[in-house]
PDB file of N, CA and C in Angstrom:
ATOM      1  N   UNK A   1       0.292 -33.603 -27.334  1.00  0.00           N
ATOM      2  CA  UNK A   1       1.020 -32.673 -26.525  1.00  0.00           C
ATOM      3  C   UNK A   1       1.029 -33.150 -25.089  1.00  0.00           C
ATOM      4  N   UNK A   2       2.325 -32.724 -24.734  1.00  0.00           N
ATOM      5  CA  UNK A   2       2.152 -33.408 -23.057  1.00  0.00           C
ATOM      6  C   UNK A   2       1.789 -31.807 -22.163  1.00  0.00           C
ATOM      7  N   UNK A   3       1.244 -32.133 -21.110  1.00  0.00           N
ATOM      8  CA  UNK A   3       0.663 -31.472 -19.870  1.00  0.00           C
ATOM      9  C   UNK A   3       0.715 -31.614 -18.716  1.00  0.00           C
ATOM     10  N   UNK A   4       1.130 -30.690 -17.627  1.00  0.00           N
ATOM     11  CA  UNK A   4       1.057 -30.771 -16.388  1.00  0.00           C
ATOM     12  C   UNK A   4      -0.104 -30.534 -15.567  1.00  0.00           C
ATOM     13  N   UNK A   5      -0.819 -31.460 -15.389  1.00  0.00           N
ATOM     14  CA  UNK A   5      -1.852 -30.713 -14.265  1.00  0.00           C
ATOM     15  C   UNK A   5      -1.848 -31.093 -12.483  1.00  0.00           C
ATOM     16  N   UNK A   6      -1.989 -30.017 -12.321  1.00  0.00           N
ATOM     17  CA  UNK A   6      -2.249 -30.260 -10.865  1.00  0.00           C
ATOM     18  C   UNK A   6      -3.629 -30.256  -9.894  1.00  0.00           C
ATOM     19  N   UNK A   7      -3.227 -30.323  -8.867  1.00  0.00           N
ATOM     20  CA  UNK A   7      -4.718 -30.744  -8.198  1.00  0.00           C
ATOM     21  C   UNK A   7      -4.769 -30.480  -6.561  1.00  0.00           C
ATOM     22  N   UNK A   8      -5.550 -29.491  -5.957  1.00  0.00           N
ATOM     23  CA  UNK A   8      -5.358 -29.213  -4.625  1.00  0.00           C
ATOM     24  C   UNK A   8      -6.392 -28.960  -4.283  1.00  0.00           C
ATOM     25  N   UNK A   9      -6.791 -29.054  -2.782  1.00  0.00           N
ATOM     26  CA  UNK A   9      -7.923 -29.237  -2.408  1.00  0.00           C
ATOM     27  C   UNK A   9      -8.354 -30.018  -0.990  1.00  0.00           C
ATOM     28  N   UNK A  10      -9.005 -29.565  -0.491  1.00  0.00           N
ATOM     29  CA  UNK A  10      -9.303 -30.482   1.139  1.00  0.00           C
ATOM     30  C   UNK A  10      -9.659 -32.372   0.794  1.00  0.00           C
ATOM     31  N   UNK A  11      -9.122 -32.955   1.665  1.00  0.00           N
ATOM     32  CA  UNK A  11      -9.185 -34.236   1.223  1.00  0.00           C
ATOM     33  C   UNK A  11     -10.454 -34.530   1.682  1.00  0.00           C
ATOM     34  N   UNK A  12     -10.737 -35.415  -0.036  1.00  0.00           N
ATOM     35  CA  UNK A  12     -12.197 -36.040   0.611  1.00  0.00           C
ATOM     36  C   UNK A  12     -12.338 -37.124  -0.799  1.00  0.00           C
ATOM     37  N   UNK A  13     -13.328 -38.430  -0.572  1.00  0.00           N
ATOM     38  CA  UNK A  13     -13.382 -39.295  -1.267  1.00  0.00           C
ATOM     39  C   UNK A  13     -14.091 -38.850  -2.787  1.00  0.00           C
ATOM     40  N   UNK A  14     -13.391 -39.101  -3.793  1.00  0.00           N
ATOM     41  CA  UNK A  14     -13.967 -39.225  -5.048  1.00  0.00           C
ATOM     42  C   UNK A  14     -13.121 -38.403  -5.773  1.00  0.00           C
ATOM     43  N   UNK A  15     -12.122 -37.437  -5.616  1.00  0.00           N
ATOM     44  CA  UNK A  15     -11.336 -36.685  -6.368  1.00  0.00           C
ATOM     45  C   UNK A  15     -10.330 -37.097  -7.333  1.00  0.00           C
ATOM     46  N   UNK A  16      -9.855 -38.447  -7.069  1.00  0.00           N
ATOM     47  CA  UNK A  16      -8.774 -39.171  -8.010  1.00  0.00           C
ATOM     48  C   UNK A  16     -10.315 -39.740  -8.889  1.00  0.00           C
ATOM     49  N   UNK A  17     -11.049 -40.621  -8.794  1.00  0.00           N
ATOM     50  CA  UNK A  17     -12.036 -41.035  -9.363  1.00  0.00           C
ATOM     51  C   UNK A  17     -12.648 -39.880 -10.907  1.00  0.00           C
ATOM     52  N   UNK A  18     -13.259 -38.769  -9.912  1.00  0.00           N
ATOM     53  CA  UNK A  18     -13.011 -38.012 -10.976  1.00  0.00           C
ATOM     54  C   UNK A  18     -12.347 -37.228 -11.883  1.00  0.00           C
ATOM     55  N   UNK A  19     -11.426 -36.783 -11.472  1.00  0.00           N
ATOM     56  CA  UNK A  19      -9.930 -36.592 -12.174  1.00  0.00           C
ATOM     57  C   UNK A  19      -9.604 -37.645 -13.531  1.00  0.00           C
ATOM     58  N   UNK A  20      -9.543 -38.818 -13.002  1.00  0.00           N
ATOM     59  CA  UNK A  20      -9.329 -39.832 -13.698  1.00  0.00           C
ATOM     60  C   UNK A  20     -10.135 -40.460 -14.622  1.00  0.00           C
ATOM     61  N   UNK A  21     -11.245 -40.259 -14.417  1.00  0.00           N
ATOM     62  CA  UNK A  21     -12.498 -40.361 -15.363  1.00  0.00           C
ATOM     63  C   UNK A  21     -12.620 -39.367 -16.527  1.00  0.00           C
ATOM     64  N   UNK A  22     -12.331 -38.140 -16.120  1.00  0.00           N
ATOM     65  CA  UNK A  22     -12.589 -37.128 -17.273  1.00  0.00           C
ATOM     66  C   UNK A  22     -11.588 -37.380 -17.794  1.00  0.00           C
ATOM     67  N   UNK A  23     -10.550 -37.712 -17.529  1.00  0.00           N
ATOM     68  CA  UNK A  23      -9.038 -37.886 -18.196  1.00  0.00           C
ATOM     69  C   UNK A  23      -9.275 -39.059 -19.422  1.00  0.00           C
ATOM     70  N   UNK A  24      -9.757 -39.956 -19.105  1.00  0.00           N
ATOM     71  CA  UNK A  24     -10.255 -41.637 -19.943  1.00  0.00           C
ATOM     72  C   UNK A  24     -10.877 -41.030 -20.975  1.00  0.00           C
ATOM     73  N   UNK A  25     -12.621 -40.419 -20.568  1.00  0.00           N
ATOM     74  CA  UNK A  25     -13.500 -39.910 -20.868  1.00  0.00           C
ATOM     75  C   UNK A  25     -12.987 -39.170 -22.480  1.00  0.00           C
ATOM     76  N   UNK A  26     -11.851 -38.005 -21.913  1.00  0.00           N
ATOM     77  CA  UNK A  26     -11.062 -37.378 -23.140  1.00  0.00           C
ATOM     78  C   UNK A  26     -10.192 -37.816 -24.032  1.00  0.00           C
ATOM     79  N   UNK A  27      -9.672 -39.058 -23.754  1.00  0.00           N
ATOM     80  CA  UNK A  27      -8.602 -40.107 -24.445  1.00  0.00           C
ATOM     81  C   UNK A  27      -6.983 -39.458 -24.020  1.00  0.00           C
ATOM     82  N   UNK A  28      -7.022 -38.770 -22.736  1.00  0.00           N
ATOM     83  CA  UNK A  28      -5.886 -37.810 -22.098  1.00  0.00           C
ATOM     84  C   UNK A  28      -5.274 -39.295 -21.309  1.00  0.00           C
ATOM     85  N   UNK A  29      -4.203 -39.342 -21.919  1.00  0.00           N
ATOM     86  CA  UNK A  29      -3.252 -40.859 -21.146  1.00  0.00           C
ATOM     87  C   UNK A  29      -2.582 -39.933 -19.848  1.00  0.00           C
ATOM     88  N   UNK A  30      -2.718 -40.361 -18.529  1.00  0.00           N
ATOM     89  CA  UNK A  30      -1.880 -40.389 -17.432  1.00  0.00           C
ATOM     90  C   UNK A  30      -0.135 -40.993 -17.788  1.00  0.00           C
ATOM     91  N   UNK A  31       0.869 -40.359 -17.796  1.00  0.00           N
ATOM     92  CA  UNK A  31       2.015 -40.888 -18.147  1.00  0.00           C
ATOM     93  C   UNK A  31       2.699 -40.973 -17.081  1.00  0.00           C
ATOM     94  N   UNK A  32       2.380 -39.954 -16.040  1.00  0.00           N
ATOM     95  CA  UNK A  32       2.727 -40.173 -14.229  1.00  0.00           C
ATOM     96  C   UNK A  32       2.110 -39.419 -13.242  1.00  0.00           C
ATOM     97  N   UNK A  33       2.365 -40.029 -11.939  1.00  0.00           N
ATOM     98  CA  UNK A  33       1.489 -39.306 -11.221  1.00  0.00           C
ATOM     99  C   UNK A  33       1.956 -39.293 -10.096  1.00  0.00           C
ATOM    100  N   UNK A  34       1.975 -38.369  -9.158  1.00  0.00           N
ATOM    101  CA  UNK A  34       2.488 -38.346  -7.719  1.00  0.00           C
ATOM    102  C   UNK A  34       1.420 -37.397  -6.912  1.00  0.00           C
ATOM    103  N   UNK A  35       1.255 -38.069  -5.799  1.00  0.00           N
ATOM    104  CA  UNK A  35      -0.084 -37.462  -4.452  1.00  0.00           C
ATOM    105  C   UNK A  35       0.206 -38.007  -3.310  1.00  0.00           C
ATOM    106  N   UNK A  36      -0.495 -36.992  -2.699  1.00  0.00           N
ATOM    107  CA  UNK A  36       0.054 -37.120  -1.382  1.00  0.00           C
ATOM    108  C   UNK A  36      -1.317 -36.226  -0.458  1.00  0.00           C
ATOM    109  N   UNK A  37      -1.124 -36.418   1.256  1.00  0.00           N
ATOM    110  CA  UNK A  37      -1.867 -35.621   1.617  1.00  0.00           C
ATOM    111  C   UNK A  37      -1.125 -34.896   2.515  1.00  0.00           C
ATOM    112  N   UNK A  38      -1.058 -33.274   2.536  1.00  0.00           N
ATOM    113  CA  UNK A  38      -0.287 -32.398   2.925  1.00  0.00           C
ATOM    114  C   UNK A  38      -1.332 -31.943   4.354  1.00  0.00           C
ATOM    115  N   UNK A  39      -1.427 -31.972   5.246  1.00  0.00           N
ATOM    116  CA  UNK A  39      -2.191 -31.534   6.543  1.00  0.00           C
ATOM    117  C   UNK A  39      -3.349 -31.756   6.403  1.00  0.00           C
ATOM    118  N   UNK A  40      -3.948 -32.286   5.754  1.00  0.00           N
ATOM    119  CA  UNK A  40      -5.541 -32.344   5.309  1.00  0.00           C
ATOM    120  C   UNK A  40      -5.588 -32.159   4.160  1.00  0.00           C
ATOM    121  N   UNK A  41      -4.957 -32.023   3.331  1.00  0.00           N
ATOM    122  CA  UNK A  41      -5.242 -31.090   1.644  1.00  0.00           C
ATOM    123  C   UNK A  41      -4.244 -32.229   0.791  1.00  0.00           C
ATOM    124  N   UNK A  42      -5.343 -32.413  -0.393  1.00  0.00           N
ATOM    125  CA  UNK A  42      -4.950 -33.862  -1.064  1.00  0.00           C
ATOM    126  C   UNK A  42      -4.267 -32.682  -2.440  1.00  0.00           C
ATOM    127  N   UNK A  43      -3.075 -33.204  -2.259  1.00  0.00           N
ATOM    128  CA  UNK A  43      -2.356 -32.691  -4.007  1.00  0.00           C
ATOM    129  C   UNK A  43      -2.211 -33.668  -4.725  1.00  0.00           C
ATOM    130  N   UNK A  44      -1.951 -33.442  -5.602  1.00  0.00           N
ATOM    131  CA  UNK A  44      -1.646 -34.730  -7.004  1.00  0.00           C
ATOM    132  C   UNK A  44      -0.972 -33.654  -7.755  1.00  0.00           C
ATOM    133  N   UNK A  45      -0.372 -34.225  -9.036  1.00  0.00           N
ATOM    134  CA  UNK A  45       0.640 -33.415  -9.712  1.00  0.00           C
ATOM    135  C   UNK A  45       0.587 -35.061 -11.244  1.00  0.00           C
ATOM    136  N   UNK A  46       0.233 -34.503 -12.413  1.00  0.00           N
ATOM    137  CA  UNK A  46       0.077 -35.832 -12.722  1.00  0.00           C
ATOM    138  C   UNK A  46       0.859 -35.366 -14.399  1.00  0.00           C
ATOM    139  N   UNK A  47       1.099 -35.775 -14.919  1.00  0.00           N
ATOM    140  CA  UNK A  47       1.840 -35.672 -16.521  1.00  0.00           C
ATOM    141  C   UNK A  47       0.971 -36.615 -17.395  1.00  0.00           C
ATOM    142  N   UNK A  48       0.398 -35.428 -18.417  1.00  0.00           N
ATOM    143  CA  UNK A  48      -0.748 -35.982 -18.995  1.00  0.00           C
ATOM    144  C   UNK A  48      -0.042 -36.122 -20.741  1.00  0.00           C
ATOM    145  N   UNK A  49      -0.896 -37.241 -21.441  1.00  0.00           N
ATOM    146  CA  UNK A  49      -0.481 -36.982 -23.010  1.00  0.00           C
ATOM    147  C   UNK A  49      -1.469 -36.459 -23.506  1.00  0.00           C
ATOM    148  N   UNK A  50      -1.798 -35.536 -24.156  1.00  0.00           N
ATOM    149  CA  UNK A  50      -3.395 -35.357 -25.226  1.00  0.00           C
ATOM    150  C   UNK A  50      -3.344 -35.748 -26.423  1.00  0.00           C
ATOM    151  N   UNK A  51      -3.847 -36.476 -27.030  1.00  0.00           N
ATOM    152  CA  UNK A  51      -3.848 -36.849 -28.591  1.00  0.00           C
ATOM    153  C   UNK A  51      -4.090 -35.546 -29.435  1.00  0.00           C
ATOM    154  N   UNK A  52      -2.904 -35.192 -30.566  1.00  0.00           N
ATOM    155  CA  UNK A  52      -2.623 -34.018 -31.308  1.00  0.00           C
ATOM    156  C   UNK A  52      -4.079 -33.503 -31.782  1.00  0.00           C
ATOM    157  N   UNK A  53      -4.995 -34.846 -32.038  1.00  0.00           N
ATOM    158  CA  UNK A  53      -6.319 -34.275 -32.780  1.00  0.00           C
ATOM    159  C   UNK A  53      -7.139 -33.791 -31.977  1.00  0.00           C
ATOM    160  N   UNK A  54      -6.787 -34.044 -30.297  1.00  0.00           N
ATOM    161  CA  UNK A  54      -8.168 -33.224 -29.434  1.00  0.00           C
ATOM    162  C   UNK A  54      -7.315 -32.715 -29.009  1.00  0.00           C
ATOM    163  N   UNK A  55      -6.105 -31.793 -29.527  1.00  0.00           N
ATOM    164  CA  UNK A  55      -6.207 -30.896 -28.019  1.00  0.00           C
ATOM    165  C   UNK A  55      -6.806 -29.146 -28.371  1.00  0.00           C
ATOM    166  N   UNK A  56      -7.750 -28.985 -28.037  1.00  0.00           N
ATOM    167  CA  UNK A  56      -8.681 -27.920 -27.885  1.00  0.00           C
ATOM    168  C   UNK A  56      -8.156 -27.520 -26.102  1.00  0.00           C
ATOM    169  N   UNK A  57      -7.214 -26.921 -25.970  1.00  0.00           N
ATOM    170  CA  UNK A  57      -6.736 -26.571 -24.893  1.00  0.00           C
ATOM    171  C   UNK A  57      -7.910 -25.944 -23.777  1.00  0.00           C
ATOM    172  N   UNK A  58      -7.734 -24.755 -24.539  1.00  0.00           N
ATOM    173  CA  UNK A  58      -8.914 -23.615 -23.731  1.00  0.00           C
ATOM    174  C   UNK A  58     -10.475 -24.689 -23.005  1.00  0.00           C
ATOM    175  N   UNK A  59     -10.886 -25.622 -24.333  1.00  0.00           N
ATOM    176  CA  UNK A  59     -12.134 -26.355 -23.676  1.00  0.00           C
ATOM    177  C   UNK A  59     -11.550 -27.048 -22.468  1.00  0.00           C
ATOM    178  N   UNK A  60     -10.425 -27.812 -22.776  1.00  0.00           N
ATOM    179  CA  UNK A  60      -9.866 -28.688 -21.810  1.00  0.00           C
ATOM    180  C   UNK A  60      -9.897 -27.855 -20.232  1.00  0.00           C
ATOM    181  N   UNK A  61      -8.880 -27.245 -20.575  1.00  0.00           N
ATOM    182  CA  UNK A  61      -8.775 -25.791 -19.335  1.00  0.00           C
ATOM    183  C   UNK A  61     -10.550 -25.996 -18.879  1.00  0.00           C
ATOM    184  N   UNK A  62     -10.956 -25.542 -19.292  1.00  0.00           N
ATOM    185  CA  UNK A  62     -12.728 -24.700 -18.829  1.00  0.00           C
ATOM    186  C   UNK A  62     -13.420 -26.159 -17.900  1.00  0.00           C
ATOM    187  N   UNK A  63     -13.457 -27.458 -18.754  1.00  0.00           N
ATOM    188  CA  UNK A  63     -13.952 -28.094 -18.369  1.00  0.00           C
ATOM    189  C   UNK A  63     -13.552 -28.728 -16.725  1.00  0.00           C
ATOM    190  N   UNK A  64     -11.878 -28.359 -16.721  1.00  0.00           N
ATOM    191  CA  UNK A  64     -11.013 -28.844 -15.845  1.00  0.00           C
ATOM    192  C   UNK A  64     -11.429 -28.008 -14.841  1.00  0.00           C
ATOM    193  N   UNK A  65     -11.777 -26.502 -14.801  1.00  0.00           N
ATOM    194  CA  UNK A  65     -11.659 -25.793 -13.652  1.00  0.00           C
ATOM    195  C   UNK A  65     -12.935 -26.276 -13.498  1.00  0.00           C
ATOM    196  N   UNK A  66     -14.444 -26.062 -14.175  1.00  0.00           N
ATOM    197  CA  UNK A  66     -15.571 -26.842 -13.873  1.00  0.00           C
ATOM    198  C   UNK A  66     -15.763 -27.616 -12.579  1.00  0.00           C
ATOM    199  N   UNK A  67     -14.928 -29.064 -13.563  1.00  0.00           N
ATOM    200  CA  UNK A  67     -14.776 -30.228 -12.255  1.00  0.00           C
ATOM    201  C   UNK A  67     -14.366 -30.148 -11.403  1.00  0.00           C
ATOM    202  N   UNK A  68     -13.045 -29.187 -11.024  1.00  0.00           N
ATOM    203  CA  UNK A  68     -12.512 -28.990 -10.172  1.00  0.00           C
ATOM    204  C   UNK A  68     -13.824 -28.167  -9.123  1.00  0.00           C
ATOM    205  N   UNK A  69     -14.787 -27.288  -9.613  1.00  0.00           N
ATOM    206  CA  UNK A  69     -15.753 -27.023  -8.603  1.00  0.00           C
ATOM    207  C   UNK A  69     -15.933 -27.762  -8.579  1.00  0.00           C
ATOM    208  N   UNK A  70     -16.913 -28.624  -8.903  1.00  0.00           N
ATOM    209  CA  UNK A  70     -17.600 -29.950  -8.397  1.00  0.00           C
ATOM    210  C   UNK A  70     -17.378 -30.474  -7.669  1.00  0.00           C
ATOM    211  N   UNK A  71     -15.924 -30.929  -7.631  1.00  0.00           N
ATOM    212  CA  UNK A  71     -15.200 -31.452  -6.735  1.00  0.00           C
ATOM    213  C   UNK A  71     -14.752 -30.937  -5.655  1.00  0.00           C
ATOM    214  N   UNK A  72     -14.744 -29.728  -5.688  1.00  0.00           N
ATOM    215  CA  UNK A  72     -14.251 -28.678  -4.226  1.00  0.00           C
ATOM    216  C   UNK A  72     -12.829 -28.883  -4.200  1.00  0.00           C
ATOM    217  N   UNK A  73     -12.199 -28.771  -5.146  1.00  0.00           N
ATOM    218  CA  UNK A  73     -10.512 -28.911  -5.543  1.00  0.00           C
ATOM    219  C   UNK A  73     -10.074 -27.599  -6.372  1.00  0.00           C
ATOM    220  N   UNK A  74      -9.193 -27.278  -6.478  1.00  0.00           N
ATOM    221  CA  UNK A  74      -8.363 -26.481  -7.525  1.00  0.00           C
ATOM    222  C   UNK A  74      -7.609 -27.368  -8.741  1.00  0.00           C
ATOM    223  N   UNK A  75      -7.998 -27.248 -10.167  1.00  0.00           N
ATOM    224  CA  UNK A  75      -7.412 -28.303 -11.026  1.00  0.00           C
ATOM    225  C   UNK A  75      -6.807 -27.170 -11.779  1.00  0.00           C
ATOM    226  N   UNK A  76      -5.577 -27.278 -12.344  1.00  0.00           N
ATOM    227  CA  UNK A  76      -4.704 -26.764 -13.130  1.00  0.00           C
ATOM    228  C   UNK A  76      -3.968 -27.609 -14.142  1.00  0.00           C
ATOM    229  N   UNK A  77      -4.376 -27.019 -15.244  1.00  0.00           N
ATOM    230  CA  UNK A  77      -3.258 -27.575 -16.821  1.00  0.00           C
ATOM    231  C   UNK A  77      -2.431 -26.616 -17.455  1.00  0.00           C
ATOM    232  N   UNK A  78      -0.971 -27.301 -17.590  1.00  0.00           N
ATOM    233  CA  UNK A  78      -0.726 -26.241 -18.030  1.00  0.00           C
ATOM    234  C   UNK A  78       0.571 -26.684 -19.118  1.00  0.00           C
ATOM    235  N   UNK A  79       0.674 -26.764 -20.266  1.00  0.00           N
ATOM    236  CA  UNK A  79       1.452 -26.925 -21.519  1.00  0.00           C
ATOM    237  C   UNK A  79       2.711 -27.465 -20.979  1.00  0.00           C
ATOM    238  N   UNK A  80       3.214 -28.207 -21.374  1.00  0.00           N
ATOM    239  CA  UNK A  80       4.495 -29.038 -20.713  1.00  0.00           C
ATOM    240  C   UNK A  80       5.545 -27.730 -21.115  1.00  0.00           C
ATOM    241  N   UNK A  81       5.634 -26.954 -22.347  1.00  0.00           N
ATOM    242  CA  UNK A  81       6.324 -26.505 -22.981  1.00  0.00           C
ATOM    243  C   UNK A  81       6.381 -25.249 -21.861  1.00  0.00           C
ATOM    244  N   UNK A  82       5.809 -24.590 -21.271  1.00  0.00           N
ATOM    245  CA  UNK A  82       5.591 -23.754 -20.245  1.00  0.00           C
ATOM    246  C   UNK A  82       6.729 -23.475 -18.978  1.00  0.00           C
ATOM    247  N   UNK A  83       6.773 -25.052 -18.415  1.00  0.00           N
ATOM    248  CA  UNK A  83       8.051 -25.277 -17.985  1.00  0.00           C
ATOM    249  C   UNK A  83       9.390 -25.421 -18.193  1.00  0.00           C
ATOM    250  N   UNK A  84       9.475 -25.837 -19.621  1.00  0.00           N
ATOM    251  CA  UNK A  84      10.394 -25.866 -20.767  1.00  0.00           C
ATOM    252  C   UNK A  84      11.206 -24.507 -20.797  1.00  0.00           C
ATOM    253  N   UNK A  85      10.284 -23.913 -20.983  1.00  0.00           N
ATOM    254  CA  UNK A  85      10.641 -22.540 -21.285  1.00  0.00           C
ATOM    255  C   UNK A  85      11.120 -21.266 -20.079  1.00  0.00           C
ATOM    256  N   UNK A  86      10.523 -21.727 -18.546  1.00  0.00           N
ATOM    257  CA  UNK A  86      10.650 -21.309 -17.616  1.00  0.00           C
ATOM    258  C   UNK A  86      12.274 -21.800 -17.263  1.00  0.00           C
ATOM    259  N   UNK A  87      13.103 -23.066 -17.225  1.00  0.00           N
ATOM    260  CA  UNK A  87      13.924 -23.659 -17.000  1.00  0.00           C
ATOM    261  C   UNK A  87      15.362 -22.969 -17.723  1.00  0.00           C
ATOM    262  N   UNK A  88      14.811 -22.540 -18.946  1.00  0.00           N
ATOM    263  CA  UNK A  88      15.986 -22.018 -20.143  1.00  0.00           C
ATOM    264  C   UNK A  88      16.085 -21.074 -19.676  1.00  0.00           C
ATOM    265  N   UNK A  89      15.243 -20.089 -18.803  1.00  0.00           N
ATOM    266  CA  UNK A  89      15.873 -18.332 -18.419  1.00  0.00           C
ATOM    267  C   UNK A  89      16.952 -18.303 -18.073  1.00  0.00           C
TER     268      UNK A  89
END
């Protein structure tokens, strides 16, 4: 299944690192990615693949907001189909 997640948060070193690690870590392929730093505050916006056999969404979700404390970021996933469906109204 593909996924949108996003990523916001005061800029500071190690946030793509870990982002990107748990992503490997899960076998979650990066398919694109765009970031930037908005006044101080690092966004990313990235299009993820999950392999059909792990996607356990909800864990994914939990673990994501997790790191995202850790990290002192806001991380968001959210079903490609989501937008899909927002677009057709």
């Amino acid at each position: 299944m593909r996924a949108i997640l996003t990523n916001i948060g005061a800029d500071k070193a190690g946030i793509i690192a870990g982002v990107s690690t748990y992503l490997a870590k899960n076998e979650i392929n990066i398919l694109d990615v765009s970031q930037t730093i908005m006044n101080g505050y690092f966004t990313m916006m990235m299009m993820v693949e999950i392999p059909d056999e792990k996607v356990d969404f909800e864990k994914i979700t939990t673990e994501l907001n997790e790191l995202g404390e850790k990290l002192g970021v806001e991380i968001k996933i959210r079903n490609e189909k989501l937008y899909q469906a927002m677009h057709q109204l």
